[in-house]
PDB file of N, CA and C in Angstrom:
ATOM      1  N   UNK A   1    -101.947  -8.941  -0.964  1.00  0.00           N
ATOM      2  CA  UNK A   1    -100.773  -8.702  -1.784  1.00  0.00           C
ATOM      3  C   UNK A   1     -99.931  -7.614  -1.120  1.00  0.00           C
ATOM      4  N   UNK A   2     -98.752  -7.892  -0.874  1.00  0.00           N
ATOM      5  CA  UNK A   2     -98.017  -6.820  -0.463  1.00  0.00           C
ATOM      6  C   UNK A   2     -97.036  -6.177  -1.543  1.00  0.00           C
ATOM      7  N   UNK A   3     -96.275  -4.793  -1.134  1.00  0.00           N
ATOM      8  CA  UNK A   3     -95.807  -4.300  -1.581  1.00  0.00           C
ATOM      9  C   UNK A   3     -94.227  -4.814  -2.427  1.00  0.00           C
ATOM     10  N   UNK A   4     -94.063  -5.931  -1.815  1.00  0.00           N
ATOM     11  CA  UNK A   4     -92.858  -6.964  -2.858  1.00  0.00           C
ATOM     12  C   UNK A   4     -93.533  -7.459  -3.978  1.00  0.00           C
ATOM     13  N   UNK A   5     -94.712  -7.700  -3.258  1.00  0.00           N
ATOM     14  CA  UNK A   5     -95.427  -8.514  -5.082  1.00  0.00           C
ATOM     15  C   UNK A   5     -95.162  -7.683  -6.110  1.00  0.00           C
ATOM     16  N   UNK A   6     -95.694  -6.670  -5.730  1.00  0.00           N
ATOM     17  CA  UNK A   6     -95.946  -5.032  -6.893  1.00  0.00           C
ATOM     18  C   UNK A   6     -94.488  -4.709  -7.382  1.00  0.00           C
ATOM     19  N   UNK A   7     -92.996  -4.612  -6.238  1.00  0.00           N
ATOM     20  CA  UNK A   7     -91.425  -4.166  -6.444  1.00  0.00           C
ATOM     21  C   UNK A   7     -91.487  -5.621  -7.815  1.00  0.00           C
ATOM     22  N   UNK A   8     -91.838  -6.599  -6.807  1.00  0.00           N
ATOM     23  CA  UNK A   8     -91.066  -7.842  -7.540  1.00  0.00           C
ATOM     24  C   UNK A   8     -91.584  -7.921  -9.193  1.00  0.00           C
ATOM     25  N   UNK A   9     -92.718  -7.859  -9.372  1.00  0.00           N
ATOM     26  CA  UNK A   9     -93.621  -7.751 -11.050  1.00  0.00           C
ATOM     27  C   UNK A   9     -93.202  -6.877 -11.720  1.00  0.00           C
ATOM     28  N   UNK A  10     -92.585  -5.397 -10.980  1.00  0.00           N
ATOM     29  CA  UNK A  10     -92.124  -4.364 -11.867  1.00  0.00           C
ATOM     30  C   UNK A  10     -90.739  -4.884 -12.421  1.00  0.00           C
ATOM     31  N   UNK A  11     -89.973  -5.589 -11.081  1.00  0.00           N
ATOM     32  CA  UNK A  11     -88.422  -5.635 -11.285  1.00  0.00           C
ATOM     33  C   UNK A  11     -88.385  -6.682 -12.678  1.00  0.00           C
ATOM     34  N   UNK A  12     -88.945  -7.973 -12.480  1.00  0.00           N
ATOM     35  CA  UNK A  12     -89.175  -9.156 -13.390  1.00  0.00           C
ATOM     36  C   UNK A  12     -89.250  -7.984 -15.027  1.00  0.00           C
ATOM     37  N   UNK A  13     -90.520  -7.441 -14.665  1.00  0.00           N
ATOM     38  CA  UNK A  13     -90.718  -6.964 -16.157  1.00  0.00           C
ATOM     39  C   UNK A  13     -89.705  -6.015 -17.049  1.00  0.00           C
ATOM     40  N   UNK A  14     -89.418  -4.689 -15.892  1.00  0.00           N
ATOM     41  CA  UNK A  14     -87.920  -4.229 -15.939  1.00  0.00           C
ATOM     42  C   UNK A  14     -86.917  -4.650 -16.617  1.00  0.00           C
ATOM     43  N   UNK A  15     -86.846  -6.118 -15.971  1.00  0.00           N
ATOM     44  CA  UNK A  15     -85.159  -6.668 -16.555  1.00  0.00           C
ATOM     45  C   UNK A  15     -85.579  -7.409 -17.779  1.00  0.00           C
ATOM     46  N   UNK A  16     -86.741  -7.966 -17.912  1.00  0.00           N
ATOM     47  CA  UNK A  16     -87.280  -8.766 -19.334  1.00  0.00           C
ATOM     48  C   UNK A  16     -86.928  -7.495 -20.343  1.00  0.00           C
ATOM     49  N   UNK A  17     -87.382  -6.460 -20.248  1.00  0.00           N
ATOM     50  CA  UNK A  17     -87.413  -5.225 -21.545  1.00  0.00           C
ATOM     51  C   UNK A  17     -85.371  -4.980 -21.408  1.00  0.00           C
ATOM     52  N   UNK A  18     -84.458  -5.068 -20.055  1.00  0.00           N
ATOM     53  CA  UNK A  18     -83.772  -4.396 -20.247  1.00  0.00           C
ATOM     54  C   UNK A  18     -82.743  -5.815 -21.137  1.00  0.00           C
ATOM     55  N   UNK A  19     -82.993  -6.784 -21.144  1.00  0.00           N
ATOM     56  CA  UNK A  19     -82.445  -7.931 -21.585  1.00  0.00           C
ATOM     57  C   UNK A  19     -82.941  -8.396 -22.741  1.00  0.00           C
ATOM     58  N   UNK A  20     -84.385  -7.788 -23.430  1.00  0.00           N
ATOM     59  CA  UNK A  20     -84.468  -7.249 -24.566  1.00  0.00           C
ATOM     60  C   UNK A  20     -83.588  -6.546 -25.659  1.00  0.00           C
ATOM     61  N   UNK A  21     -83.747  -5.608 -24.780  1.00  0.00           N
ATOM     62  CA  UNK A  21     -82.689  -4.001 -25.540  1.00  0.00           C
ATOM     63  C   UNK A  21     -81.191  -4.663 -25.614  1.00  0.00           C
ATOM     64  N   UNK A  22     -81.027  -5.313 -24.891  1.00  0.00           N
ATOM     65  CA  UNK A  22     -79.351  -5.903 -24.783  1.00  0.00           C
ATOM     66  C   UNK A  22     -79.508  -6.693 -26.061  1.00  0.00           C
ATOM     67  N   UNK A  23     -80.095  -8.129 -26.216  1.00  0.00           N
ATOM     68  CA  UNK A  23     -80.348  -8.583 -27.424  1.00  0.00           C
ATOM     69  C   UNK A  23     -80.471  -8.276 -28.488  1.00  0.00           C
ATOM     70  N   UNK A  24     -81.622  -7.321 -28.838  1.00  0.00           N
ATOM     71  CA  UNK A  24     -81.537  -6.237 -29.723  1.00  0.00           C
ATOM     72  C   UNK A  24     -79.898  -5.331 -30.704  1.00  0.00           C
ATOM     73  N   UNK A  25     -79.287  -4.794 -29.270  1.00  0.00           N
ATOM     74  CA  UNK A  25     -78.102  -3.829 -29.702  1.00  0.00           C
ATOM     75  C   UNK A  25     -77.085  -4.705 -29.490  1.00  0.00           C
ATOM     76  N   UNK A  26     -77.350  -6.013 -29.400  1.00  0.00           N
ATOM     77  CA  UNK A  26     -75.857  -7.048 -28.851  1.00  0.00           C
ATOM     78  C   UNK A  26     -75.105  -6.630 -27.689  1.00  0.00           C
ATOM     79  N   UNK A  27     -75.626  -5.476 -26.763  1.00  0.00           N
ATOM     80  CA  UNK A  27     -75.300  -5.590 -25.612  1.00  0.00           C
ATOM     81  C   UNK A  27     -75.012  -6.515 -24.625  1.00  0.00           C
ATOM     82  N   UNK A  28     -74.568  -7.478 -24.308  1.00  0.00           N
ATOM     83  CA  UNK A  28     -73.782  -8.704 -23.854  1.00  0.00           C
ATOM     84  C   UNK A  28     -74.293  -8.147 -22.318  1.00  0.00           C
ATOM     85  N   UNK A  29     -73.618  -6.928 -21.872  1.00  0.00           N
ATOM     86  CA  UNK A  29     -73.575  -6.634 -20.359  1.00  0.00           C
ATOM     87  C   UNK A  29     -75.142  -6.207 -19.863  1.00  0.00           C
ATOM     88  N   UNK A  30     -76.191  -5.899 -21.027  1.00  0.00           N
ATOM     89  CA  UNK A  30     -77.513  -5.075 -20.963  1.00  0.00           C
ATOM     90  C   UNK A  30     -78.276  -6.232 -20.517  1.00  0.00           C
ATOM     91  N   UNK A  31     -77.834  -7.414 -21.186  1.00  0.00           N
ATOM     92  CA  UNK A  31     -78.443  -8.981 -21.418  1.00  0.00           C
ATOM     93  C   UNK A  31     -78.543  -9.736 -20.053  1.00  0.00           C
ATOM     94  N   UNK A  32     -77.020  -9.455 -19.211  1.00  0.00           N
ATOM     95  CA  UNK A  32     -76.866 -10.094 -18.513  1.00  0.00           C
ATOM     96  C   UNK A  32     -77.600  -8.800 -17.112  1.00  0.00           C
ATOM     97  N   UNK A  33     -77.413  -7.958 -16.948  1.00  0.00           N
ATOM     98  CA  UNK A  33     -77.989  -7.435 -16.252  1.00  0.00           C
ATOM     99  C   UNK A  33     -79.522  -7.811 -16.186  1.00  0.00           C
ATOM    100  N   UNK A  34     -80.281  -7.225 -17.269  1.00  0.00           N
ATOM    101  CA  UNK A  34     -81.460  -7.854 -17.502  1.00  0.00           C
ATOM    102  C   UNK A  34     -82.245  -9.186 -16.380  1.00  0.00           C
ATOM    103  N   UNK A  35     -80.894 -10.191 -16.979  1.00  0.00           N
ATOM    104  CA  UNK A  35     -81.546 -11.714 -16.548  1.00  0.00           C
ATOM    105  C   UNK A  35     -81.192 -11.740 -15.584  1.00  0.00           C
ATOM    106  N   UNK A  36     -80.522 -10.743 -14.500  1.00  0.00           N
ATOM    107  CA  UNK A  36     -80.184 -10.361 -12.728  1.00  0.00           C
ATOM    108  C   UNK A  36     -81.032  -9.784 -12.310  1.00  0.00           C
ATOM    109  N   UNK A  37     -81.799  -8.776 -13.008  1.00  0.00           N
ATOM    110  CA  UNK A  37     -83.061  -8.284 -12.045  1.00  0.00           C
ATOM    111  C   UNK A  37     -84.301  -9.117 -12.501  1.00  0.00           C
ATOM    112  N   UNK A  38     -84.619  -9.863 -13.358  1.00  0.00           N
ATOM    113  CA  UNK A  38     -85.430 -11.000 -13.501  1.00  0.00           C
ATOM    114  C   UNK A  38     -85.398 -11.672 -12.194  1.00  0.00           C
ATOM    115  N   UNK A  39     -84.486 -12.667 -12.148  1.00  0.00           N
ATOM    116  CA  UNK A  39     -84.272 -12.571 -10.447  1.00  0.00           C
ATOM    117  C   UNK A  39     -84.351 -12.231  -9.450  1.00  0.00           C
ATOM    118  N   UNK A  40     -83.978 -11.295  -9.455  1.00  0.00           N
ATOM    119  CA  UNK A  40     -84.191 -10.216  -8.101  1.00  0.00           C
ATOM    120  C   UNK A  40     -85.875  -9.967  -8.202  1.00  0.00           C
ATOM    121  N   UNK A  41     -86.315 -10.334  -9.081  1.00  0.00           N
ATOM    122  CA  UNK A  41     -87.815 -10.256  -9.067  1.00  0.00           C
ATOM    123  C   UNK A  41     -88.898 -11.331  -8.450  1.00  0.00           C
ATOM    124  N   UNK A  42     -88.352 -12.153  -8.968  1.00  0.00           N
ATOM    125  CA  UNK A  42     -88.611 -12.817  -8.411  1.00  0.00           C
ATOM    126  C   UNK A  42     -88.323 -13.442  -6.974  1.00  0.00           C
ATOM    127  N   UNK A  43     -86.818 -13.203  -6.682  1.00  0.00           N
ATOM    128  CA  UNK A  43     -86.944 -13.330  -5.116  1.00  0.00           C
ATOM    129  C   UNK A  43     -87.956 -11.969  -4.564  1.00  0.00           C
ATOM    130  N   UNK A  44     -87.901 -11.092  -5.037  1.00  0.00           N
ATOM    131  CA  UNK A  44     -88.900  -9.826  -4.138  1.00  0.00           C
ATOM    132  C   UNK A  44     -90.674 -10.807  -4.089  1.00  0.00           C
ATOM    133  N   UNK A  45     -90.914 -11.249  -5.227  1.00  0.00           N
ATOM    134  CA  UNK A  45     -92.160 -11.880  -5.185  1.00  0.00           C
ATOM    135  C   UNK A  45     -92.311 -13.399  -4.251  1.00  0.00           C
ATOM    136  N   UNK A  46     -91.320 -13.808  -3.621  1.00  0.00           N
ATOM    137  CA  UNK A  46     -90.837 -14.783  -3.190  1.00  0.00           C
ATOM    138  C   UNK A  46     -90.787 -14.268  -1.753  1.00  0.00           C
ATOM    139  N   UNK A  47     -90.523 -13.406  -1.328  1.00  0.00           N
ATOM    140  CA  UNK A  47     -90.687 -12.328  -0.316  1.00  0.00           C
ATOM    141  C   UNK A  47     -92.319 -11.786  -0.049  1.00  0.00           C
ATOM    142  N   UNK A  48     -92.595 -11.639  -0.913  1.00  0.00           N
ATOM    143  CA  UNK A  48     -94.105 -10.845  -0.605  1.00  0.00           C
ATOM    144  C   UNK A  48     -94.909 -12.409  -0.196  1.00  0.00           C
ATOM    145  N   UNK A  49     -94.487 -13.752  -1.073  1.00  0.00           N
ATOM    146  CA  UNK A  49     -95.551 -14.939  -0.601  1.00  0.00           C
ATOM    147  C   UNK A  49     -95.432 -15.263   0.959  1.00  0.00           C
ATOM    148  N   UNK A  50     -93.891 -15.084   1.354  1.00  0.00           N
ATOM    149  CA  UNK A  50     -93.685 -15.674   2.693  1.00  0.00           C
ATOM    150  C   UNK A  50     -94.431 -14.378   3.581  1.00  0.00           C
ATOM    151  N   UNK A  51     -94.682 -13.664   3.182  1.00  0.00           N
ATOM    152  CA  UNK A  51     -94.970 -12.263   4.038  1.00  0.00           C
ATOM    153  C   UNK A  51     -96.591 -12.354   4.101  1.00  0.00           C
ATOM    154  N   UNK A  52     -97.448 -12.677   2.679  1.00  0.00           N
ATOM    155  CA  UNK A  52     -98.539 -13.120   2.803  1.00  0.00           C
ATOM    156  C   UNK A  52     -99.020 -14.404   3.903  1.00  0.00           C
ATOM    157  N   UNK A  53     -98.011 -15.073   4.228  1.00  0.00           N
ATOM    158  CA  UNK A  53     -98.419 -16.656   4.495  1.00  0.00           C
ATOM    159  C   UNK A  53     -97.931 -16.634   5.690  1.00  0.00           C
ATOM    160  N   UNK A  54     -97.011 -15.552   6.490  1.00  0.00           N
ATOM    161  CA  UNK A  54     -96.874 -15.189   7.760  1.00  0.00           C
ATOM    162  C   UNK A  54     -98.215 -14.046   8.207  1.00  0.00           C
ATOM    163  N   UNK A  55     -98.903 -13.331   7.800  1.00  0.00           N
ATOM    164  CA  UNK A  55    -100.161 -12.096   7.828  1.00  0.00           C
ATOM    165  C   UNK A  55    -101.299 -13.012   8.052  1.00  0.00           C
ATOM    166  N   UNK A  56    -101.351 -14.147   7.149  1.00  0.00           N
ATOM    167  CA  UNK A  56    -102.663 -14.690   7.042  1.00  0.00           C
ATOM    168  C   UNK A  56    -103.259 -15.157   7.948  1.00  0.00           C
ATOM    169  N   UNK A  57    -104.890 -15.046   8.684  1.00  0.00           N
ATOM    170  CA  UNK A  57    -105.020 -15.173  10.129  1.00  0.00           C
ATOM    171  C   UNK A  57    -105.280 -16.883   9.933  1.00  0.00           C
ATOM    172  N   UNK A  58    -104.978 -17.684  10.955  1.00  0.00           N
ATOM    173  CA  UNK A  58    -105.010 -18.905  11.093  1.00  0.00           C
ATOM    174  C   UNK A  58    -106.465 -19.317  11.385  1.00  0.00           C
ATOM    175  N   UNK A  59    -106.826 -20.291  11.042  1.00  0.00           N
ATOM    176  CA  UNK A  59    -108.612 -20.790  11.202  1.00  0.00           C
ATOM    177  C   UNK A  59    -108.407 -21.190  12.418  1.00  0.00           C
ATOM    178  N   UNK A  60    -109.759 -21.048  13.257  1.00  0.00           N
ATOM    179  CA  UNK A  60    -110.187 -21.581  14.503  1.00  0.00           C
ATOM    180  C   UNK A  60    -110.154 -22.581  14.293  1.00  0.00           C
ATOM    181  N   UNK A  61    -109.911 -23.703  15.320  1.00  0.00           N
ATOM    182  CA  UNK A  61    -110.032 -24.977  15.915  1.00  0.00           C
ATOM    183  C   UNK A  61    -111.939 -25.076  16.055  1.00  0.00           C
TER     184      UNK A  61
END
């Protein structure tokens, strides 16, 4: 697991609570921010797989 997995799970969860709070107070702009670093979370975790799957040692022949 690299260090995008860990950015990317925080960012995802981050924007879930901050797109919460937007919902919550009818924040419109809190909402939409929110569901942008959801994203961005997932590309960071999308990042850490290709980074895993480039590291990983290849099996002998």
């Amino acid at each position: 697991m690299t260090d995008e997995h860990i950015k990317g799970t925080i960012s995802k969860a981050e924007g879930k609570v901050e797109e919460g709070l937007g919902k919550l107070t009818g924040n419109r702009e809190k909402q939409v921010h929110g569901k942008a670093r959801q994203v961005q979370g997932d590309a960071q975790k999308g990042l850490g797989e290709i980074q895993d799957a480039v590291r990983k040692p290849k099996p002998k022949a």
